[in-house]
C-alpha atoms as a PDB file:
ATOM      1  CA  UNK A   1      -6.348  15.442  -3.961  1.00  0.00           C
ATOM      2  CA  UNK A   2      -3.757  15.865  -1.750  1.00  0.00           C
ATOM      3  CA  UNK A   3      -3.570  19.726  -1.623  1.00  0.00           C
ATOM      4  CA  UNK A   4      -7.262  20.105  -0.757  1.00  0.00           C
ATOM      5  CA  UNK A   5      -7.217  17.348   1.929  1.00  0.00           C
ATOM      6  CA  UNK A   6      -4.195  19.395   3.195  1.00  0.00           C
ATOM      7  CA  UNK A   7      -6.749  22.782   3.024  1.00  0.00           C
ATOM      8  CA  UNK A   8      -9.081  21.543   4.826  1.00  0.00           C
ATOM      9  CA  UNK A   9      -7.803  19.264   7.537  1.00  0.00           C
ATOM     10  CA  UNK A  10      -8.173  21.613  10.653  1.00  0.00           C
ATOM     11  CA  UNK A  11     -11.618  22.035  10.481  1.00  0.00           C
ATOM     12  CA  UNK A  12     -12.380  18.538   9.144  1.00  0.00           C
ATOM     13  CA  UNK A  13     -14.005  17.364  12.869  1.00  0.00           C
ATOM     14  CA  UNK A  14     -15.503  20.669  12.813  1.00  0.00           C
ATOM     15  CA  UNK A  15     -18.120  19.459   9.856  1.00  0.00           C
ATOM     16  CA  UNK A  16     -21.184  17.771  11.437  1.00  0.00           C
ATOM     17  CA  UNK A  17     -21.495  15.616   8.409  1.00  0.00           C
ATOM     18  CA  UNK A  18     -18.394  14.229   8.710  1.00  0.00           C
ATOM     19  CA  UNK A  19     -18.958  13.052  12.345  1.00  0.00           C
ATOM     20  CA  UNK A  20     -22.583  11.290  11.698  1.00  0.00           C
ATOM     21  CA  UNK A  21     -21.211   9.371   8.678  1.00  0.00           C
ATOM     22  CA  UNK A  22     -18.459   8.184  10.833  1.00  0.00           C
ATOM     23  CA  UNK A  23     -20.721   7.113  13.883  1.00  0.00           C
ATOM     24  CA  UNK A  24     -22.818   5.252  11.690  1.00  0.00           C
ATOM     25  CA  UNK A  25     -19.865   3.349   9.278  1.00  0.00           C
ATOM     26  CA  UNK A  26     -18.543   2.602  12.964  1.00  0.00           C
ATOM     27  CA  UNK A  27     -21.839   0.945  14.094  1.00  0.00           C
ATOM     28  CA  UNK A  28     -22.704  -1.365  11.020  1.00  0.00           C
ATOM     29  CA  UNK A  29     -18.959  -2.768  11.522  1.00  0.00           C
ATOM     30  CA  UNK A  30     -19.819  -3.657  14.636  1.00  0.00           C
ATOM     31  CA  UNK A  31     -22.638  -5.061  13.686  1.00  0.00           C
ATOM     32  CA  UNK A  32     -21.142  -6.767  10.816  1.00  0.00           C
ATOM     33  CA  UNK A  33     -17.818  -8.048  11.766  1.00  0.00           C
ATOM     34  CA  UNK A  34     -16.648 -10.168  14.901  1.00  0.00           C
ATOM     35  CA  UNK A  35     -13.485  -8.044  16.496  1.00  0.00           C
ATOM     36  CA  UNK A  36     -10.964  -8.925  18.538  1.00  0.00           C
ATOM     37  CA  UNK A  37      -8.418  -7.648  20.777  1.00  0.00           C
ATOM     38  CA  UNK A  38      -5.685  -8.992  19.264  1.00  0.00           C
ATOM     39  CA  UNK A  39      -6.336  -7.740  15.909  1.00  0.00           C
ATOM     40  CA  UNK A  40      -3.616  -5.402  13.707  1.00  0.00           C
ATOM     41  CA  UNK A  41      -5.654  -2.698  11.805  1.00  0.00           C
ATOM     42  CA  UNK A  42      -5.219  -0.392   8.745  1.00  0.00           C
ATOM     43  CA  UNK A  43      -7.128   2.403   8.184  1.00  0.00           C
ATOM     44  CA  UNK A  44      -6.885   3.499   4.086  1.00  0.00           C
ATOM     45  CA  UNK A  45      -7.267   7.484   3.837  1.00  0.00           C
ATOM     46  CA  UNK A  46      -7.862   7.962   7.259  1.00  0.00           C
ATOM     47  CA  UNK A  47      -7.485  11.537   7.210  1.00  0.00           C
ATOM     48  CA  UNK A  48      -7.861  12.756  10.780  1.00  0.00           C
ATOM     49  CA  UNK A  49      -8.792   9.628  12.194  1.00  0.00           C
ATOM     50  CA  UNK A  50     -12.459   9.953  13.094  1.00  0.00           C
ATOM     51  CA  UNK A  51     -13.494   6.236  12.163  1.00  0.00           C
ATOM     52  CA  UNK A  52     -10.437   5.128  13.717  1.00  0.00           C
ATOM     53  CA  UNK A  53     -11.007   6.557  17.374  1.00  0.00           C
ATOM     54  CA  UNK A  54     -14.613   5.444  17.179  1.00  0.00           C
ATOM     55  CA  UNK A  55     -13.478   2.063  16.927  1.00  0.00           C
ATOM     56  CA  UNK A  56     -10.004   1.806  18.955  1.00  0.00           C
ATOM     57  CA  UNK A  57     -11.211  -0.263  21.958  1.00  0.00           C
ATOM     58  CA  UNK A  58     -11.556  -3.083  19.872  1.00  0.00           C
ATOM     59  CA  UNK A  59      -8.123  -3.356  18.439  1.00  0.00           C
ATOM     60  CA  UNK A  60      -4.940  -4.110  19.324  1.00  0.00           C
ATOM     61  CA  UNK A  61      -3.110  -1.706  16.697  1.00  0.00           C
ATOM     62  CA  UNK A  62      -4.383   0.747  14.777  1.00  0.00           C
ATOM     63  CA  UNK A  63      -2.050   2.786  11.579  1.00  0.00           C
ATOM     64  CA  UNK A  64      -3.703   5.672  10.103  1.00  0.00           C
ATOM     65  CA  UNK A  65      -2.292   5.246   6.905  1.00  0.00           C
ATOM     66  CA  UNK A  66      -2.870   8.896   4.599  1.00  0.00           C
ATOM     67  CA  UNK A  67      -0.449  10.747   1.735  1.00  0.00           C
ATOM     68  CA  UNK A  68      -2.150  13.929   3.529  1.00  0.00           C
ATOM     69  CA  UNK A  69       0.812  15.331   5.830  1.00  0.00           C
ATOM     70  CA  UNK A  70      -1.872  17.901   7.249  1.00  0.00           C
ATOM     71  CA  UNK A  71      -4.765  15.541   8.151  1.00  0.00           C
ATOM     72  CA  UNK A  72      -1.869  13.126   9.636  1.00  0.00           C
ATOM     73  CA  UNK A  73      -0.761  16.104  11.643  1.00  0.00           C
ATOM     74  CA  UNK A  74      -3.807  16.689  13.044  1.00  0.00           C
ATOM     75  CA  UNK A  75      -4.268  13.163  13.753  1.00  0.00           C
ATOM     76  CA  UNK A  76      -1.185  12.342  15.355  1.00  0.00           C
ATOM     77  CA  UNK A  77      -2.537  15.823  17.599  1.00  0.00           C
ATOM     78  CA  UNK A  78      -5.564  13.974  18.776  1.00  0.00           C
ATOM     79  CA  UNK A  79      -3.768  10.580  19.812  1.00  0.00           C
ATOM     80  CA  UNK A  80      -1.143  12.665  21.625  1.00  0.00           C
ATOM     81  CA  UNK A  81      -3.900  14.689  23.260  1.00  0.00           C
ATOM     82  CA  UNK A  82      -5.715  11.758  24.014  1.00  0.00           C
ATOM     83  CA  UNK A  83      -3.087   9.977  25.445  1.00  0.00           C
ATOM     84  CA  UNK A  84      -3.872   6.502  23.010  1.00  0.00           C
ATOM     85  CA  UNK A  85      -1.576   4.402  22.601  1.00  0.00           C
ATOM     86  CA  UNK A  86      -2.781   1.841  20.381  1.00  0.00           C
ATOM     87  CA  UNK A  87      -3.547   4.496  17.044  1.00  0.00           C
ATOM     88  CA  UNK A  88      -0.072   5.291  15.167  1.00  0.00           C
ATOM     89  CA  UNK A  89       0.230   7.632  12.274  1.00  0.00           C
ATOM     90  CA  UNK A  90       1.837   6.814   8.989  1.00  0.00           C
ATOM     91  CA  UNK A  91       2.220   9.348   6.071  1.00  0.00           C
ATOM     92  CA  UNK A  92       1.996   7.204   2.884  1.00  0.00           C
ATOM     93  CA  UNK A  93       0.803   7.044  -0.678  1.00  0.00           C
ATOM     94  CA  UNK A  94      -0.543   3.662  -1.517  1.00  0.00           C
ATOM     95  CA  UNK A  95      -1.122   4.668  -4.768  1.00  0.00           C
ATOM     96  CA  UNK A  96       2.540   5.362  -6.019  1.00  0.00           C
ATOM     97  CA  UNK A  97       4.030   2.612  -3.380  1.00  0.00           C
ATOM     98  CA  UNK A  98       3.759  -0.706  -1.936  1.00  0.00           C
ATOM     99  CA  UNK A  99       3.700  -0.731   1.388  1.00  0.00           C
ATOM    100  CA  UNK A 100       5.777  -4.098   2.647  1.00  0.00           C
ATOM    101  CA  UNK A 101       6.006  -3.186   6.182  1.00  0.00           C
ATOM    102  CA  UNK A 102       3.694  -5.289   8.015  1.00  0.00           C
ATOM    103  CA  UNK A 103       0.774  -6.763   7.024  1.00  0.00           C
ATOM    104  CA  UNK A 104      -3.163  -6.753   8.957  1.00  0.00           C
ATOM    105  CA  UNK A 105      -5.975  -8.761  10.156  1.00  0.00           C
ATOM    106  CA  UNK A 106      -8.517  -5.991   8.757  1.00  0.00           C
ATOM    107  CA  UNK A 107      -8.153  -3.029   6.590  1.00  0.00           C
ATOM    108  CA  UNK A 108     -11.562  -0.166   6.093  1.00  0.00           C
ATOM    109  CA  UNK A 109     -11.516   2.926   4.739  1.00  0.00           C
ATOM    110  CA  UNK A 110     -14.139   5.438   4.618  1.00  0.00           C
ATOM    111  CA  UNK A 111     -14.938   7.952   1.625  1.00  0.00           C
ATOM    112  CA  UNK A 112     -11.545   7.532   0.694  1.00  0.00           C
ATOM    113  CA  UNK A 113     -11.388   4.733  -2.581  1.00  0.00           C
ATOM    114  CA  UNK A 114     -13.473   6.719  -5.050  1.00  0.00           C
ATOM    115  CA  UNK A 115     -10.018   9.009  -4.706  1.00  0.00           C
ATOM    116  CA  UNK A 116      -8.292   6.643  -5.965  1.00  0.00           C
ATOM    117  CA  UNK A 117      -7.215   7.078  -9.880  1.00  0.00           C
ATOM    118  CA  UNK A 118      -7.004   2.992 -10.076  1.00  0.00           C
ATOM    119  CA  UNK A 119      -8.999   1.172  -7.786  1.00  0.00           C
ATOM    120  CA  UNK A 120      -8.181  -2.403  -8.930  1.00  0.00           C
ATOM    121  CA  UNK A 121      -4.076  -1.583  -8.634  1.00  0.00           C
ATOM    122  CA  UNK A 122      -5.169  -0.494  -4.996  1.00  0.00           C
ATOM    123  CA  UNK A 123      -7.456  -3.770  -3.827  1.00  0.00           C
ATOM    124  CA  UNK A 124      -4.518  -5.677  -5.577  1.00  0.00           C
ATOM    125  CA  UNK A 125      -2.421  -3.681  -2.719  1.00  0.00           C
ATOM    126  CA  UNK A 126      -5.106  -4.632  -0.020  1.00  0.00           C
ATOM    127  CA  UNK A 127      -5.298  -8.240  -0.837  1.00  0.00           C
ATOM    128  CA  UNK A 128      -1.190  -8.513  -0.555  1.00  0.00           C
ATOM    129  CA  UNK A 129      -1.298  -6.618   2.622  1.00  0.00           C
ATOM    130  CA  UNK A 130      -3.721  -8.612   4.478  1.00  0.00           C
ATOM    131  CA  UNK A 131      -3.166 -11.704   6.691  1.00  0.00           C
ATOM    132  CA  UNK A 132      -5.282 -15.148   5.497  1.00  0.00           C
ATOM    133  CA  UNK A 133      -8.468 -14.749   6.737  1.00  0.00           C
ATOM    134  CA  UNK A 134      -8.359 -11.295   7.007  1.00  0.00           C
ATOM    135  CA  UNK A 135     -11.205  -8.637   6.380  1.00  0.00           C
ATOM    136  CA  UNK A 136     -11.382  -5.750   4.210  1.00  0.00           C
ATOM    137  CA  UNK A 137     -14.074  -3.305   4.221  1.00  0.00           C
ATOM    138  CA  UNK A 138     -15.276  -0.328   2.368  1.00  0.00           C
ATOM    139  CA  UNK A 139     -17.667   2.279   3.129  1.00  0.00           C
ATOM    140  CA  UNK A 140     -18.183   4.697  -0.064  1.00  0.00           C
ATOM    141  CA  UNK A 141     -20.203   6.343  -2.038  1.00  0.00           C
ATOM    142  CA  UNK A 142     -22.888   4.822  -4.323  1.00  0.00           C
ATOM    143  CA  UNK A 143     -23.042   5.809  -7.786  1.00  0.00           C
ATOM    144  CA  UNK A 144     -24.059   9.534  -7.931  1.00  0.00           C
ATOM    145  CA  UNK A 145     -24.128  12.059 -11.127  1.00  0.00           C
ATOM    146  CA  UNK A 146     -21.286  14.254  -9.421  1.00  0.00           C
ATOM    147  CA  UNK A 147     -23.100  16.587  -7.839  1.00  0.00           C
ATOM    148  CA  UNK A 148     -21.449  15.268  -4.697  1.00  0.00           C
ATOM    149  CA  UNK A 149     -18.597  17.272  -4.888  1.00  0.00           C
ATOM    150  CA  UNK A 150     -18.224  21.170  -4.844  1.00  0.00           C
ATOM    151  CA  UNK A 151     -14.948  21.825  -5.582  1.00  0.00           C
ATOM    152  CA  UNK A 152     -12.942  20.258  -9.257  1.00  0.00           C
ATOM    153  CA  UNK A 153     -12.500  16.750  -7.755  1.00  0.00           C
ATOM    154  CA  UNK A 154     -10.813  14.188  -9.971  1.00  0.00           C
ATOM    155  CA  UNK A 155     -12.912  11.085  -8.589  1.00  0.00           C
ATOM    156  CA  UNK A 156     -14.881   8.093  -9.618  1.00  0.00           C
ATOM    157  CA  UNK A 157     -18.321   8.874  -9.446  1.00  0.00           C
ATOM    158  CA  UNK A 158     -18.759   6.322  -6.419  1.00  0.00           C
ATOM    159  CA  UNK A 159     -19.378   2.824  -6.639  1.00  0.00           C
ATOM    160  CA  UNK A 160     -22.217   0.525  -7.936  1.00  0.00           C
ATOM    161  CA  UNK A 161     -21.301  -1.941  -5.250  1.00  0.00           C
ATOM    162  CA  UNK A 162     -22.224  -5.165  -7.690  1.00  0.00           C
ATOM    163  CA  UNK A 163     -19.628  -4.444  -9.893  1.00  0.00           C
ATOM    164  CA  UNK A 164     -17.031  -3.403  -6.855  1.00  0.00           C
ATOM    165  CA  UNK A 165     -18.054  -6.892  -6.003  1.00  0.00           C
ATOM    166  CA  UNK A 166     -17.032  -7.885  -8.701  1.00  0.00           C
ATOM    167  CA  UNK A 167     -14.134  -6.968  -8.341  1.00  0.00           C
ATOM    168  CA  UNK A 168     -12.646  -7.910  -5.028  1.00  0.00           C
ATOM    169  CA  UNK A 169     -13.881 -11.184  -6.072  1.00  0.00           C
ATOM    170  CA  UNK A 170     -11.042 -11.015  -9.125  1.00  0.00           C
ATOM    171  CA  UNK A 171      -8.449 -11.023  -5.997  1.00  0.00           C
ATOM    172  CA  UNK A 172      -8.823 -12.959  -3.265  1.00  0.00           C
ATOM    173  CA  UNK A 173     -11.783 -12.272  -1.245  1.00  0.00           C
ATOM    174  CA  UNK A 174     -14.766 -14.041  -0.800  1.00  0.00           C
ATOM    175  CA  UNK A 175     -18.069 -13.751   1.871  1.00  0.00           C
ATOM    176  CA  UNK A 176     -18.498  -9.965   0.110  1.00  0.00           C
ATOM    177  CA  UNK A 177     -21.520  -8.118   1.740  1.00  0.00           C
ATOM    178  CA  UNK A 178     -22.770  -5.037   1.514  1.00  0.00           C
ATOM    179  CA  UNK A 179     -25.367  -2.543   2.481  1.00  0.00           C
ATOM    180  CA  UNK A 180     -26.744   1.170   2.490  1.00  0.00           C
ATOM    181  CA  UNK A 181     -25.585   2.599   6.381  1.00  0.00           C
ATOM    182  CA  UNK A 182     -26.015   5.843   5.399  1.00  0.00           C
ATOM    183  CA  UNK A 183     -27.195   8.836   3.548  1.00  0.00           C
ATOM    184  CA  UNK A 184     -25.444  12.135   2.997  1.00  0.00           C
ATOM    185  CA  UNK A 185     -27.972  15.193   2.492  1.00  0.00           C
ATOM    186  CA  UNK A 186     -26.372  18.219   0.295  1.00  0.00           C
ATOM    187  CA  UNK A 187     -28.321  20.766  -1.178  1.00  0.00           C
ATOM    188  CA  UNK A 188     -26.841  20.573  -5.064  1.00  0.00           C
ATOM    189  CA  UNK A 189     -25.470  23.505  -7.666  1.00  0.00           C
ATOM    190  CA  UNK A 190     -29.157  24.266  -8.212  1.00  0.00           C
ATOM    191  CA  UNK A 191     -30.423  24.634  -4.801  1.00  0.00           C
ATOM    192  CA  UNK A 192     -32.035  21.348  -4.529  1.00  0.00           C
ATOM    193  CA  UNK A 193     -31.721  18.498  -1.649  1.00  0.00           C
ATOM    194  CA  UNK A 194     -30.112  15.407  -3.089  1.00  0.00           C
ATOM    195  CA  UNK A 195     -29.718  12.329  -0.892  1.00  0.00           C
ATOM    196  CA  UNK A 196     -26.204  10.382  -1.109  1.00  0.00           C
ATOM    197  CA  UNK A 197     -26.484   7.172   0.054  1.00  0.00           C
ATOM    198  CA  UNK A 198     -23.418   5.125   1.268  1.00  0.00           C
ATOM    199  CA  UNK A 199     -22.762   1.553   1.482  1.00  0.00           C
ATOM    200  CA  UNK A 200     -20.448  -0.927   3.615  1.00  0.00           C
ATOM    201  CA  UNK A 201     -18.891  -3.409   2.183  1.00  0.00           C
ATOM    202  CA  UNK A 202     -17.455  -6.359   3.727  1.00  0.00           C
ATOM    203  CA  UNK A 203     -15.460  -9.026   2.229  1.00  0.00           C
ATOM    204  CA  UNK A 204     -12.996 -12.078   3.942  1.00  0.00           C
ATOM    205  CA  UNK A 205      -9.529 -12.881   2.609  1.00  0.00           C
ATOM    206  CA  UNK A 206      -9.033 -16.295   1.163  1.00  0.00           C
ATOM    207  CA  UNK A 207      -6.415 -18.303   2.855  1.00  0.00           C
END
């Protein structure tokens, strides 16, 4: 995963796609969750930090947490060109380490959990790294055939959201929404338009 995020990181805001998703994950959390300016955020995979800078007037901290050194480059380029001084960058890899630092009042990720080889050690992760009452959400893929991809991914196939429901409930969130905010349009491996919708999923830390 990591090599090909690396690849393609300097043209990643270049990709149309990639900026419409974002825009429209960015307005059904605002429609969906009540923000504050004192609120700590995390963003999971955040690669070059488009989801981030769409929503970094309504936090008070934002790390860009990614075990992509490239995309983090290139993110830590915008926020220096940019002059922001709430958005930090943090090279990491959730998935081998637990990250003890700090904890947050909200953690969201976009695109990035059906990456993830085990999803469950990763909520577990989440859950220990959020504050009581704090909010985790996840905008992914819904279940798709794996046509999605075209290059050899090693990924989960997205999500049915039910059973990722499911799942967070197994930790310790509750209040778990979710909803289709968008729709990816590819053209397949044998020519043909395919629609990929994605959801956003919202769910509350238990105290």
């Amino acid at each position: 995963m990591t090599n090909h995020f690396d690849s393609v990181a300097k043209d990643w805001d270049n990709n149309s796609i990639h900026i419409q998703r974002t825009e429209a994950i960015a307005a059904e959390m605002l429609k969906s969750i009540s923000f504050n300016k004192s609120m700590k955020a995390l963003e999971f995979g955040a690669g070059t930090g488009l989801l981030s800078f769409a929503l970094k007037d309504y936090f008070k901290e934002i790390t860009l947490m990614d075990n992509s050194i490239e995309m983090s480059k290139v993110a830590s380029a915008k926020v220096i060109e940019a002059n922001i001084s709430n958005i930090k960058t943090l090279v990491f890899d959730l998935e081998k380490e637990d990250y003890t630092s700090e904890k947050f009042d909200i953690i969201y990720s976009q695109m990035a959990l059906h990456h993830v080889v085990d999803v469950e050690s990763v909520i577990s992760k989440f859950d220990k790294m959020l504050n009581p009452n704090g909010i985790l959400v996840i905008a992914d893929l819904c279940k798709e055939d794996g046509s999605f991809h075209d290059y050899n991914a090693e990924v989960h196939l997205g999500f049915e959201p039910e059973l990722l429901q499911n799942t967070l409930k197994s930790f310790s969130f509750e209040n778990i929404n979710h909803n289709v905010c968008y729709s990816i349009k590819r053209t397949d491996q044998n020519g043909v338009e395919r629609d990929y919708p994605i959801f956003l999923m919202v769910a509350e830390k238990r105290n």
